[in-house]
PDB file of N, CA and C in Angstrom:
ATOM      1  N   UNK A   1       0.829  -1.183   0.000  1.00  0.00           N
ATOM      2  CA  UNK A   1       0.000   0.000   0.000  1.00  0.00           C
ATOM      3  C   UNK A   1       0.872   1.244   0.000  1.00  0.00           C
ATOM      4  N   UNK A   2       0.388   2.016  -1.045  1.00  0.00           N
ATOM      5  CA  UNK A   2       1.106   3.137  -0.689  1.00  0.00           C
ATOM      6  C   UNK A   2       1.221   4.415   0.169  1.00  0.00           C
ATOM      7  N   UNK A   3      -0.347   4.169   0.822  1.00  0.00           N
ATOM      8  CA  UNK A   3      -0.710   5.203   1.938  1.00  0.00           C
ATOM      9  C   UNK A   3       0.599   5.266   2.817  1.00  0.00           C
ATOM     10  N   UNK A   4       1.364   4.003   3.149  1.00  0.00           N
ATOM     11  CA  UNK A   4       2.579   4.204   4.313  1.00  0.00           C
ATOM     12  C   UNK A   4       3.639   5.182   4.240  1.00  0.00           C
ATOM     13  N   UNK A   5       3.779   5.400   2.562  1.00  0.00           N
ATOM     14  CA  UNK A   5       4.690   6.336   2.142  1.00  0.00           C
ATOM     15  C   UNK A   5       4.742   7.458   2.325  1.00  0.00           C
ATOM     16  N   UNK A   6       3.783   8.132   2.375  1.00  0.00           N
ATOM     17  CA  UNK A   6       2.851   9.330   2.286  1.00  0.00           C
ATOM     18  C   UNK A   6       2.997  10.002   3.614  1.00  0.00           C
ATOM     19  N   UNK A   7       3.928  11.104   3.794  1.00  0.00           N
ATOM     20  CA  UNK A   7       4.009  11.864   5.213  1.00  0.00           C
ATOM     21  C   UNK A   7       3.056  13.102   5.423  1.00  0.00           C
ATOM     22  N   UNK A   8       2.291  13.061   6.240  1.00  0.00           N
ATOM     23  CA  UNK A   8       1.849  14.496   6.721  1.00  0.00           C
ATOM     24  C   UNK A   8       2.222  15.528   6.050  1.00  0.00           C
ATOM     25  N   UNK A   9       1.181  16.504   6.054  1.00  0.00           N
ATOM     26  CA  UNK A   9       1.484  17.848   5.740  1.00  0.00           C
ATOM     27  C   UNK A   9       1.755  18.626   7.311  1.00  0.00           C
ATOM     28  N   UNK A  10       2.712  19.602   7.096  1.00  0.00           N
ATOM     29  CA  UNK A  10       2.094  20.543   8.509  1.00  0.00           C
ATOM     30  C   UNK A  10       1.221  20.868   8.546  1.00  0.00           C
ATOM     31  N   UNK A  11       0.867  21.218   9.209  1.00  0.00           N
ATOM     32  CA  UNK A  11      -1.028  22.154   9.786  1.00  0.00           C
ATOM     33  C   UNK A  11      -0.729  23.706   9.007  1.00  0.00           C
ATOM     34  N   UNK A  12       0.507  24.511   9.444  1.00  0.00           N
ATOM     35  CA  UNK A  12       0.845  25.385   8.443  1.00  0.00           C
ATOM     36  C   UNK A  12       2.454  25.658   8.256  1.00  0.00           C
ATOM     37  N   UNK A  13       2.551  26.629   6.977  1.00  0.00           N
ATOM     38  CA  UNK A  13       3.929  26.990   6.746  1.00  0.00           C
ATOM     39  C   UNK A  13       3.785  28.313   6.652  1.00  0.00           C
ATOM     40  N   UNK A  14       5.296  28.411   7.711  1.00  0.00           N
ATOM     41  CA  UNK A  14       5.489  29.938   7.510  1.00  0.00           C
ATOM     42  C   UNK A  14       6.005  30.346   6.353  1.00  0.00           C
ATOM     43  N   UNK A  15       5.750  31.773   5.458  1.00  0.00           N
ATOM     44  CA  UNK A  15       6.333  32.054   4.568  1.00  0.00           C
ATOM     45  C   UNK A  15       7.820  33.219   4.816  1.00  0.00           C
ATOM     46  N   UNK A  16       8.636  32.914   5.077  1.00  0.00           N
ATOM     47  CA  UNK A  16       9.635  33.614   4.962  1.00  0.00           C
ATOM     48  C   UNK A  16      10.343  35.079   3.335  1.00  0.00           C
ATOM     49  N   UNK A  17       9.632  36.070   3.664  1.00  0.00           N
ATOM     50  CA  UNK A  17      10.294  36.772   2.375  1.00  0.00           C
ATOM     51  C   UNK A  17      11.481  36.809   2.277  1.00  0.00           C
ATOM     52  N   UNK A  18      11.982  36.599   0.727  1.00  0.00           N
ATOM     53  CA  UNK A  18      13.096  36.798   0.292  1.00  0.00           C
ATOM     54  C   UNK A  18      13.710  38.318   0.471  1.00  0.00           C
ATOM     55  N   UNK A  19      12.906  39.371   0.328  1.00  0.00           N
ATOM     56  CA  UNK A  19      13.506  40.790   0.447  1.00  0.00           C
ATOM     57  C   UNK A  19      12.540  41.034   2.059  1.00  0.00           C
ATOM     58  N   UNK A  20      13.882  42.021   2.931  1.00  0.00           N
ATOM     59  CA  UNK A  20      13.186  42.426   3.971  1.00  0.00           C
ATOM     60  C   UNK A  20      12.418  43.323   3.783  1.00  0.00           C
ATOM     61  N   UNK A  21      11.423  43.656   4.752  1.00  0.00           N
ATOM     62  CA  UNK A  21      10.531  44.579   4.627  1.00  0.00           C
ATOM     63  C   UNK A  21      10.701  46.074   4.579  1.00  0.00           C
ATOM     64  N   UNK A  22      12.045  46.426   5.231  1.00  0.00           N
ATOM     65  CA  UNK A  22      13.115  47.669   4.895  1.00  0.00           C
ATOM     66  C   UNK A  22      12.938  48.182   3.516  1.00  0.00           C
ATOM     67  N   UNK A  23      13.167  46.856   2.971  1.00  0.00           N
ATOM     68  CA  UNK A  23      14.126  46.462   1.533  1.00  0.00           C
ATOM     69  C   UNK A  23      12.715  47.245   0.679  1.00  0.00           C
ATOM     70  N   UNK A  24      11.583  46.446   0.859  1.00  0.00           N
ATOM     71  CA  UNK A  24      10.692  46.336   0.005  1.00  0.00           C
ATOM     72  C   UNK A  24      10.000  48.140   0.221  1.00  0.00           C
ATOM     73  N   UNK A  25       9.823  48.077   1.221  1.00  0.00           N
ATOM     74  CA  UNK A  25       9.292  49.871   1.747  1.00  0.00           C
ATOM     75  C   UNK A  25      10.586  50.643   0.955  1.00  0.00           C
ATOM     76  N   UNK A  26      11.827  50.402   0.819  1.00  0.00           N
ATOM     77  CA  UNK A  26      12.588  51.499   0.101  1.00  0.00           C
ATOM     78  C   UNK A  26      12.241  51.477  -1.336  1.00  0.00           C
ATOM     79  N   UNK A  27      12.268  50.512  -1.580  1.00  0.00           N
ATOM     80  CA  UNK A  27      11.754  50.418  -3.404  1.00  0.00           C
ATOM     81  C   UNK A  27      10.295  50.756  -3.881  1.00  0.00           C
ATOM     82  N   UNK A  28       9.328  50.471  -2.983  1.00  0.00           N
ATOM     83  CA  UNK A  28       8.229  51.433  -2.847  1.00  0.00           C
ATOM     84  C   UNK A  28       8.037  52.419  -2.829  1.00  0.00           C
ATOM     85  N   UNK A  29       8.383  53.501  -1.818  1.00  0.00           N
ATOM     86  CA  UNK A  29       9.129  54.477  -2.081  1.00  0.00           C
ATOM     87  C   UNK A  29       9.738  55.520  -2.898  1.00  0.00           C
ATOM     88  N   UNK A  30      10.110  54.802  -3.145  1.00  0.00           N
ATOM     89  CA  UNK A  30      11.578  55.583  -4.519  1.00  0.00           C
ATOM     90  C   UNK A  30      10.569  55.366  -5.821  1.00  0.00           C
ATOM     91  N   UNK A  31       9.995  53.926  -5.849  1.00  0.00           N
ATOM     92  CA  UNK A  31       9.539  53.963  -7.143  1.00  0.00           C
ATOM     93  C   UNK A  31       7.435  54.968  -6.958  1.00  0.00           C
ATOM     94  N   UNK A  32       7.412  55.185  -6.240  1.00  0.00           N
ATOM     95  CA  UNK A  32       5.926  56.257  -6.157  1.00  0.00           C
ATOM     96  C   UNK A  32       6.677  57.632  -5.725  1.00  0.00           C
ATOM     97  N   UNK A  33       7.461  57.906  -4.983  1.00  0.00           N
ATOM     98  CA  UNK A  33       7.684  59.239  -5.057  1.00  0.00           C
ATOM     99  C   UNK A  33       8.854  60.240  -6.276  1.00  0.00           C
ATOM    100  N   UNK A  34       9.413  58.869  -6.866  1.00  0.00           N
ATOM    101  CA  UNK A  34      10.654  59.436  -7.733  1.00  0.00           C
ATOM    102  C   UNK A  34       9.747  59.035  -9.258  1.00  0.00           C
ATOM    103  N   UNK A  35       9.382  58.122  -9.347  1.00  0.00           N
ATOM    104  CA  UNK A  35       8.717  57.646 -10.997  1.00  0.00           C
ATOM    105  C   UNK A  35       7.485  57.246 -10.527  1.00  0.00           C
ATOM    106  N   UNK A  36       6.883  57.908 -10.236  1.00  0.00           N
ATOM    107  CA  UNK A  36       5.362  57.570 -10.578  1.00  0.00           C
ATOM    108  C   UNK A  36       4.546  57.321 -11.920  1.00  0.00           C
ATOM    109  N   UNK A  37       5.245  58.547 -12.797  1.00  0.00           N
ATOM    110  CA  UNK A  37       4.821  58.550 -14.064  1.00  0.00           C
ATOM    111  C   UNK A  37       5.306  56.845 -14.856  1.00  0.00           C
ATOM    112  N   UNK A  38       6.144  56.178 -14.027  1.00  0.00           N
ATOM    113  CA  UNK A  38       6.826  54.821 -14.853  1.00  0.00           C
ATOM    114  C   UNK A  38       5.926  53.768 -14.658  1.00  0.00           C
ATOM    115  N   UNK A  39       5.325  54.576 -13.045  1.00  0.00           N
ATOM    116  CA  UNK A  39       4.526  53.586 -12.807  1.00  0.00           C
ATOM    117  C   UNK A  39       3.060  53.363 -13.641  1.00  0.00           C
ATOM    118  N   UNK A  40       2.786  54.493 -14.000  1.00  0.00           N
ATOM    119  CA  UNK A  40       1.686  54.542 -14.893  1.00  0.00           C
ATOM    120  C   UNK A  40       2.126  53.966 -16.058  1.00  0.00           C
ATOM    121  N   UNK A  41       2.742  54.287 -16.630  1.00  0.00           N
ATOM    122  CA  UNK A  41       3.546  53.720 -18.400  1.00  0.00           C
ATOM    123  C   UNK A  41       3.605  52.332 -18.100  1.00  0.00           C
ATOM    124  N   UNK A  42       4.398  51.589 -16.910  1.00  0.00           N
ATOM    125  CA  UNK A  42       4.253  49.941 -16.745  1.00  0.00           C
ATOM    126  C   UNK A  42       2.389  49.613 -16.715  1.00  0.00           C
ATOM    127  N   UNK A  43       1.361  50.637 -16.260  1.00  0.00           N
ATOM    128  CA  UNK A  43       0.044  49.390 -15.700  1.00  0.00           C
ATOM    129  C   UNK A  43      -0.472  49.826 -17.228  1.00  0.00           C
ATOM    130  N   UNK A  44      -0.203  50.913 -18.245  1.00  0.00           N
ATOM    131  CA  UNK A  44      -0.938  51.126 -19.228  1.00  0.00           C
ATOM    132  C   UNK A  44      -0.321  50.240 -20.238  1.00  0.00           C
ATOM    133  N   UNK A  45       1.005  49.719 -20.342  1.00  0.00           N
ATOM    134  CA  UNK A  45       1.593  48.582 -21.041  1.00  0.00           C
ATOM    135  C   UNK A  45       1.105  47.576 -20.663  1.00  0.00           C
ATOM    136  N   UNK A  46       0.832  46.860 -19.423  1.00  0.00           N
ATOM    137  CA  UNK A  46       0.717  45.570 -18.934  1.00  0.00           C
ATOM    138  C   UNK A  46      -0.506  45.150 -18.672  1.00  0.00           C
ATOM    139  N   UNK A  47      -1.634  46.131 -18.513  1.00  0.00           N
ATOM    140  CA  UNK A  47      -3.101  46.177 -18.226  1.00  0.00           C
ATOM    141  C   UNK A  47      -4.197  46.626 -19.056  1.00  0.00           C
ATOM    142  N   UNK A  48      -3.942  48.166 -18.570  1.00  0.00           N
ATOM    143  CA  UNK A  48      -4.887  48.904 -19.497  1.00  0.00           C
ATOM    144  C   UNK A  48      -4.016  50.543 -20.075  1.00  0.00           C
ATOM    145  N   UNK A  49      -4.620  50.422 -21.072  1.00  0.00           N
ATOM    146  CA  UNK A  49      -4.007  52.123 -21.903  1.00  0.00           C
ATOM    147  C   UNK A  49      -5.104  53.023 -20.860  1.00  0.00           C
ATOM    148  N   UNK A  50      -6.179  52.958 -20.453  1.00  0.00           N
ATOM    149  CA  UNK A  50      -7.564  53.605 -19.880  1.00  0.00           C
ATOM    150  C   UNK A  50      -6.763  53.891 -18.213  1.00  0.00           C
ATOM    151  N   UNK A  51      -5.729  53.448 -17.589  1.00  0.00           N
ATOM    152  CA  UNK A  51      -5.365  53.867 -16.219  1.00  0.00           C
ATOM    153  C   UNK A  51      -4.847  55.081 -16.134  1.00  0.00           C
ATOM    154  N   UNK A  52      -5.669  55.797 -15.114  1.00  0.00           N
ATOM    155  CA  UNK A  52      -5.278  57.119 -14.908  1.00  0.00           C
ATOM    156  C   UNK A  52      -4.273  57.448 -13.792  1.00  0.00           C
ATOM    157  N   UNK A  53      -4.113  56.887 -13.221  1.00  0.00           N
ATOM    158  CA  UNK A  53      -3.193  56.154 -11.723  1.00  0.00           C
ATOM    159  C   UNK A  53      -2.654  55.378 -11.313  1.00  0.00           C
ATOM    160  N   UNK A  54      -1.520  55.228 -10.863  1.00  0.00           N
ATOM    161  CA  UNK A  54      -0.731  53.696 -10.625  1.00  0.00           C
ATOM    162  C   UNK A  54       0.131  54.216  -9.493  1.00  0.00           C
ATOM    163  N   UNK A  55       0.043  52.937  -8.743  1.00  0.00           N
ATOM    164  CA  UNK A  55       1.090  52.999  -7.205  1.00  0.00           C
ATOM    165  C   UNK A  55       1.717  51.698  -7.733  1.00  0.00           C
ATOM    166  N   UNK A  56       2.847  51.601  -7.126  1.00  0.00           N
ATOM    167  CA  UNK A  56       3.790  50.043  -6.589  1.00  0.00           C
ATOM    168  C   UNK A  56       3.465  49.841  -5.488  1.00  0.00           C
ATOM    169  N   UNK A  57       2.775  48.359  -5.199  1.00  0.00           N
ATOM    170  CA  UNK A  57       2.161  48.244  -4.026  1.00  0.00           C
ATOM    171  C   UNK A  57       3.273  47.157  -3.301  1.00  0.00           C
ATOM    172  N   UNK A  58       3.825  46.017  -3.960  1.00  0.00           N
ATOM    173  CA  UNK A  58       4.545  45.306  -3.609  1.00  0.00           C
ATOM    174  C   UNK A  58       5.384  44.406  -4.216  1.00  0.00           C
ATOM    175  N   UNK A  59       6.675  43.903  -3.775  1.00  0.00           N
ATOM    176  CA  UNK A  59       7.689  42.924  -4.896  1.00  0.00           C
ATOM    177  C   UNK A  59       8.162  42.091  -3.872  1.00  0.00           C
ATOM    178  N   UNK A  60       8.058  41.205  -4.584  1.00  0.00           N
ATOM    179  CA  UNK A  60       8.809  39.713  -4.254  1.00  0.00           C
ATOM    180  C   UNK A  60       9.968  39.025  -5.285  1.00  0.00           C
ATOM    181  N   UNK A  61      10.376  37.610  -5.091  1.00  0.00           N
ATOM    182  CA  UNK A  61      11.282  37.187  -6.107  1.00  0.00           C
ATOM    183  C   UNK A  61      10.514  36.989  -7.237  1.00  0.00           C
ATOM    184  N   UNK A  62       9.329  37.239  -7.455  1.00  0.00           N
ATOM    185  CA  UNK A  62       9.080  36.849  -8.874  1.00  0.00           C
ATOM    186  C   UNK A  62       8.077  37.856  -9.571  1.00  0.00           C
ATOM    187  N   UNK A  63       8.535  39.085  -8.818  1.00  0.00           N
ATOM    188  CA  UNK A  63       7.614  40.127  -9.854  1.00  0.00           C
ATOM    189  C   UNK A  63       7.363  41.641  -8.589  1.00  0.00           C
ATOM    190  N   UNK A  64       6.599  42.145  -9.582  1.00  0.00           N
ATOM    191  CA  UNK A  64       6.396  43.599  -9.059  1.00  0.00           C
ATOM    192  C   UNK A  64       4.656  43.431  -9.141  1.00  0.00           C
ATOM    193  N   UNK A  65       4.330  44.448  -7.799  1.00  0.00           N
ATOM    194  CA  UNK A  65       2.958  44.344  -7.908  1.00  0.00           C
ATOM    195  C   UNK A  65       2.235  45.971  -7.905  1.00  0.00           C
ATOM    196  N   UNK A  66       1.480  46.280  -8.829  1.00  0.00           N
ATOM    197  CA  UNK A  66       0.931  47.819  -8.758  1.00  0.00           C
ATOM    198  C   UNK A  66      -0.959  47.674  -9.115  1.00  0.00           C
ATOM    199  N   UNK A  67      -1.690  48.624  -7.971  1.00  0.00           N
ATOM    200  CA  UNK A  67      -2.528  49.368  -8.008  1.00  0.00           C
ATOM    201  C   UNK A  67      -2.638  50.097  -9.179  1.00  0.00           C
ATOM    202  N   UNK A  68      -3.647  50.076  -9.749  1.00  0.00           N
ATOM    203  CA  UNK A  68      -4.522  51.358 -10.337  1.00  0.00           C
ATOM    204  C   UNK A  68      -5.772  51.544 -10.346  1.00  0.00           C
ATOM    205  N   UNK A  69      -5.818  52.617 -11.070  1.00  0.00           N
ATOM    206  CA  UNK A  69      -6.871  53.315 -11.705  1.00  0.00           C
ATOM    207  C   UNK A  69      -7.642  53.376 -13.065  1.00  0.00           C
ATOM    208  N   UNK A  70      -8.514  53.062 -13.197  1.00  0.00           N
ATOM    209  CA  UNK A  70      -9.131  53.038 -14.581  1.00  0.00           C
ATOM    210  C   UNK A  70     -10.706  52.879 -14.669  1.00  0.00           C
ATOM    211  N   UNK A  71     -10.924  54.594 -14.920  1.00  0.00           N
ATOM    212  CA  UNK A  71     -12.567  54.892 -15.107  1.00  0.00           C
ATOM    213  C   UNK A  71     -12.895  54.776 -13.378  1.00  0.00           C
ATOM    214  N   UNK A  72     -13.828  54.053 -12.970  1.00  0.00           N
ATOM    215  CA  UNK A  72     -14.418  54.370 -11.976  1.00  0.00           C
ATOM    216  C   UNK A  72     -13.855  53.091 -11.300  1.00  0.00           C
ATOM    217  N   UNK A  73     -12.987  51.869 -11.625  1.00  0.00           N
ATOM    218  CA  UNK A  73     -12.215  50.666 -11.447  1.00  0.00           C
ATOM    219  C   UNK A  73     -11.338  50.797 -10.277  1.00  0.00           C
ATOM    220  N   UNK A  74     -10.685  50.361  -9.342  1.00  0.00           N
ATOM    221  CA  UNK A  74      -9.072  50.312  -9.028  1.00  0.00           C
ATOM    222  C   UNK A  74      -8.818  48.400  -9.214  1.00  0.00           C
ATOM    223  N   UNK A  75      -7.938  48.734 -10.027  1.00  0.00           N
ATOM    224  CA  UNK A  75      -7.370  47.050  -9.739  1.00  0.00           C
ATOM    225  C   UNK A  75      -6.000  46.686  -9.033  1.00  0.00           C
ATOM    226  N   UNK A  76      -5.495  45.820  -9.529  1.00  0.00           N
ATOM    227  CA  UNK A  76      -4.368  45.308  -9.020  1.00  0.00           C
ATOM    228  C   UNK A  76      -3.757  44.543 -10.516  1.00  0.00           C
ATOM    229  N   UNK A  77      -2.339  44.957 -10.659  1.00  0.00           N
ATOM    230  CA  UNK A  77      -1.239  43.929 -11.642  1.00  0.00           C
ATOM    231  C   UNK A  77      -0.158  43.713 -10.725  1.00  0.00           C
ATOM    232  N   UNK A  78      -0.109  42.105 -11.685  1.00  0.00           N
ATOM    233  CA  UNK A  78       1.570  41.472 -11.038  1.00  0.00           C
ATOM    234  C   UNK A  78       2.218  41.484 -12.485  1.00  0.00           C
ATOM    235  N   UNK A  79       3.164  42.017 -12.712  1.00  0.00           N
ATOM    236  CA  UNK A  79       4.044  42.118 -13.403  1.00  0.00           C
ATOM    237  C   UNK A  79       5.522  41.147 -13.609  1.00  0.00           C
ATOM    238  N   UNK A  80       5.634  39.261 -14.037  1.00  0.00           N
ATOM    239  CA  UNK A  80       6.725  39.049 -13.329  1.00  0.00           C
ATOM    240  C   UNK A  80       8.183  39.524 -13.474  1.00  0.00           C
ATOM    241  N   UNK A  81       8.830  39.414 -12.846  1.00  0.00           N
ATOM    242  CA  UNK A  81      10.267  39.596 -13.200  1.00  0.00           C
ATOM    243  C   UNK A  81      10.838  38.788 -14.524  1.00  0.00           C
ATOM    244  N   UNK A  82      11.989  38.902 -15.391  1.00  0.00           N
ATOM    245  CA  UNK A  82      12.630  38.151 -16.185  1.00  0.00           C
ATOM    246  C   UNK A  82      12.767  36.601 -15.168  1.00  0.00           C
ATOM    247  N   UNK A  83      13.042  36.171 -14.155  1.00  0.00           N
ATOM    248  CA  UNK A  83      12.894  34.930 -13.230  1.00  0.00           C
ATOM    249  C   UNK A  83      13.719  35.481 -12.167  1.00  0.00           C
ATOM    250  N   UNK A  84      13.297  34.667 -11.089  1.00  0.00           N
ATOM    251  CA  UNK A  84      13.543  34.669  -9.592  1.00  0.00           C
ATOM    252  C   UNK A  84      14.687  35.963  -9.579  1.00  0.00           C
ATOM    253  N   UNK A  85      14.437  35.969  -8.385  1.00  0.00           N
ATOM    254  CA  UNK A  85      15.550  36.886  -7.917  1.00  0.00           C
ATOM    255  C   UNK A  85      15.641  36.686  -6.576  1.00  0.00           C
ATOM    256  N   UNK A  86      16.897  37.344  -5.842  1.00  0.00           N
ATOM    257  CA  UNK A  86      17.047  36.933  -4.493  1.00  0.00           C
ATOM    258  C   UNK A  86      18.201  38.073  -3.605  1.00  0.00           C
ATOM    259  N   UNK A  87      18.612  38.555  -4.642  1.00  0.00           N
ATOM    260  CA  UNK A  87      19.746  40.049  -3.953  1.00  0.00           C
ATOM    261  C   UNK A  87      18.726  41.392  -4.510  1.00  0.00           C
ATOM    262  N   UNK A  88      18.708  42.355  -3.741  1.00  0.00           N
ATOM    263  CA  UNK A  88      18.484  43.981  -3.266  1.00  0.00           C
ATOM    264  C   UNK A  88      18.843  44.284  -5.095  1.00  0.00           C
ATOM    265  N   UNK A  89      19.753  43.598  -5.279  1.00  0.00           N
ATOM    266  CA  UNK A  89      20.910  45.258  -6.412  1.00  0.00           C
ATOM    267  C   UNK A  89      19.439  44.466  -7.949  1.00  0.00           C
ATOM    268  N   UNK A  90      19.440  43.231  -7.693  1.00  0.00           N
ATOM    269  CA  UNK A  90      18.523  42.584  -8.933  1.00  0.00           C
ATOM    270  C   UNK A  90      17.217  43.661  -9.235  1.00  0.00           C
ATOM    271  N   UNK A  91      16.507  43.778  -7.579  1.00  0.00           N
ATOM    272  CA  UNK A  91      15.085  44.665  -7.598  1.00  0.00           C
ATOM    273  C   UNK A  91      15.685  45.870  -8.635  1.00  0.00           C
ATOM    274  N   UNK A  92      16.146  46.390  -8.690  1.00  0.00           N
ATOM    275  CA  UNK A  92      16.728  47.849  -9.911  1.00  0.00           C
ATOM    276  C   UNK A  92      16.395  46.987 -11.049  1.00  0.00           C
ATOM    277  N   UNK A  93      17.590  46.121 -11.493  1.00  0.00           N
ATOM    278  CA  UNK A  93      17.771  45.406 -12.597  1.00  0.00           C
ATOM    279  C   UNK A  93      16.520  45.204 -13.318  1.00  0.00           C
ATOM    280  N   UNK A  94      15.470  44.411 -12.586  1.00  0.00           N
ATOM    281  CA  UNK A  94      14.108  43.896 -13.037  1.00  0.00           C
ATOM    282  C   UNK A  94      13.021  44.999 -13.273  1.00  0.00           C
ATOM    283  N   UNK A  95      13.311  46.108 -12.134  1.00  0.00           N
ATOM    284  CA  UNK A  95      12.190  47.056 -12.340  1.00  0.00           C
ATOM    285  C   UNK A  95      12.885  47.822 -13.685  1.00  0.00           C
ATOM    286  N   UNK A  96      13.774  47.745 -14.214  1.00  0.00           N
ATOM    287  CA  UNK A  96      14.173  48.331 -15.696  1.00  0.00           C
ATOM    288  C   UNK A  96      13.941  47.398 -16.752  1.00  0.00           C
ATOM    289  N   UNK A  97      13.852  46.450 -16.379  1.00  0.00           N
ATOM    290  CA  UNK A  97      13.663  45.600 -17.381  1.00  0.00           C
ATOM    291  C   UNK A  97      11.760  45.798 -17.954  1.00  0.00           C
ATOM    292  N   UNK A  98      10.967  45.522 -16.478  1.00  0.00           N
ATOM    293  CA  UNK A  98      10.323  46.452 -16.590  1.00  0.00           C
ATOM    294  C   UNK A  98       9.465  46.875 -17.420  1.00  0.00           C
ATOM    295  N   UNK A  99      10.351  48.629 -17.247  1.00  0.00           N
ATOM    296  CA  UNK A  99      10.090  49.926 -17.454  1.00  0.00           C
ATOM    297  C   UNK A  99      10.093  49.755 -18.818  1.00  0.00           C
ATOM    298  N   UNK A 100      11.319  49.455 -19.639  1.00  0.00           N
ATOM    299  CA  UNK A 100      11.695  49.072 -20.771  1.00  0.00           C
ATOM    300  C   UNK A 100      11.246  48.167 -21.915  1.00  0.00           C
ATOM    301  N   UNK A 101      10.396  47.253 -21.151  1.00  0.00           N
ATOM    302  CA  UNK A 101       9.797  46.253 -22.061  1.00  0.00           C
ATOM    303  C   UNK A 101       8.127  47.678 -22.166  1.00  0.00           C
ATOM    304  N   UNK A 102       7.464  48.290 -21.092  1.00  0.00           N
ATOM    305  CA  UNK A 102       6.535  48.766 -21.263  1.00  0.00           C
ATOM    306  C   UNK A 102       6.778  50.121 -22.266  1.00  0.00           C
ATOM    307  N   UNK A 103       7.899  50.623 -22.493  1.00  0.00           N
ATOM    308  CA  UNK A 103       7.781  51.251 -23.399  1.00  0.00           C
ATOM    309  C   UNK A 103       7.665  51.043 -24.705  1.00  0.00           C
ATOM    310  N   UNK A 104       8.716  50.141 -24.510  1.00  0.00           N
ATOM    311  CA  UNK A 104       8.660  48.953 -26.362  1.00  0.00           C
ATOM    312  C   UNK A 104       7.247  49.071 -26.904  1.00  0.00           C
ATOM    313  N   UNK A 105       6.597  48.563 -25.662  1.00  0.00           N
ATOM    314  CA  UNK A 105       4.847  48.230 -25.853  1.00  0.00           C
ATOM    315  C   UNK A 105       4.102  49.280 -26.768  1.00  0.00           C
ATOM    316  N   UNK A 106       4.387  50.231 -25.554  1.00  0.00           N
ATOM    317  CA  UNK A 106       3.650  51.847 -26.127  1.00  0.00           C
ATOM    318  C   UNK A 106       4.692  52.482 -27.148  1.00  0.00           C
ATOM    319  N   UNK A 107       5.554  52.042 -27.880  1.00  0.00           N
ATOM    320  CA  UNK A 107       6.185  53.133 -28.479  1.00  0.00           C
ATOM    321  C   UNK A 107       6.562  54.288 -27.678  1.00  0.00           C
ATOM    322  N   UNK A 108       7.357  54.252 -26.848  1.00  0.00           N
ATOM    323  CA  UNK A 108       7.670  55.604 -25.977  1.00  0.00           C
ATOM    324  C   UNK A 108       9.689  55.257 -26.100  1.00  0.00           C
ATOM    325  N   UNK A 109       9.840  55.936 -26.146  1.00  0.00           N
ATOM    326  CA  UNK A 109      11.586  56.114 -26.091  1.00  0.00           C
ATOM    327  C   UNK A 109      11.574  56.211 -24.425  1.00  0.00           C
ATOM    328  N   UNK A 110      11.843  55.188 -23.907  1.00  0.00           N
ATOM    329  CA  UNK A 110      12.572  55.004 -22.706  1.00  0.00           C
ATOM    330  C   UNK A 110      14.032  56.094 -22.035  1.00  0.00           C
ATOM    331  N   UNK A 111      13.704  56.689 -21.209  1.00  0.00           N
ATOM    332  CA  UNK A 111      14.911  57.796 -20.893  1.00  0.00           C
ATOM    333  C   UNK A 111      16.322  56.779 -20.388  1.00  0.00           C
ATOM    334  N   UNK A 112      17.219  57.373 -20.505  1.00  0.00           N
ATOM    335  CA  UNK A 112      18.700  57.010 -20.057  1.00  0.00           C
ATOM    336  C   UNK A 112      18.513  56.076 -18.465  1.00  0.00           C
ATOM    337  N   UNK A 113      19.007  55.143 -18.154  1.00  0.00           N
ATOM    338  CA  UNK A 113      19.233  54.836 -17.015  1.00  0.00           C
ATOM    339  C   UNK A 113      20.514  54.951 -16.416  1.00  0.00           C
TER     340      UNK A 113
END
């Protein structure tokens, strides 16, 4: 029988984040008070052209997550990263990658990084 094989689940698992919460509040941050406007250009590439508003609400190893606006709507996008990530200096890397693929989208000339 193969039931014998078969071990328990825990009751629960903790989830441990890969970026601290420091980490994640600074890139929040920086990316709504320094580029907001990027943030809009990423949810109108990745969602809707119709969003009038966009926050970065949260990132993990496998993507960026933003709030908006659109018409009388607010939603939510996950955006993933190119794959996993697990160091601070990557979160830059990915949020340009990004920025960059959403301009491609819209035809917008992406500024200097």
């Amino acid at each position: 029988m193969l039931d014998t094989l078969a071990s328990p689940l825990p009751a629960t698992v903790d989830f441990v984040p890969i970026f601290e919460p420091s980490v994640v509040s600074a890139v929040l941050d920086h990316m709504n008070n320094d580029h907001p406007e990027d943030n809009l250009l990423i949810v109108r590439a990745f969602a809707t052209k119709d969003a009038s508003a966009a926050t970065m609400t949260d990132l993990d190893h496998l993507g960026g997550t933003w709030t908006y606006e659109a018409g009388d709507a607010t939603a939510e996008l996950t955006v993933p990263w190119s794959g996993p990530i697990s160091e601070r200096a990557e979160i830059r890397r990915e949020v340009v990658v990004v920025y960059d693929t959403a301009c491609e989208r819209l035809g917008v000339e992406p500024r200097p990084h």
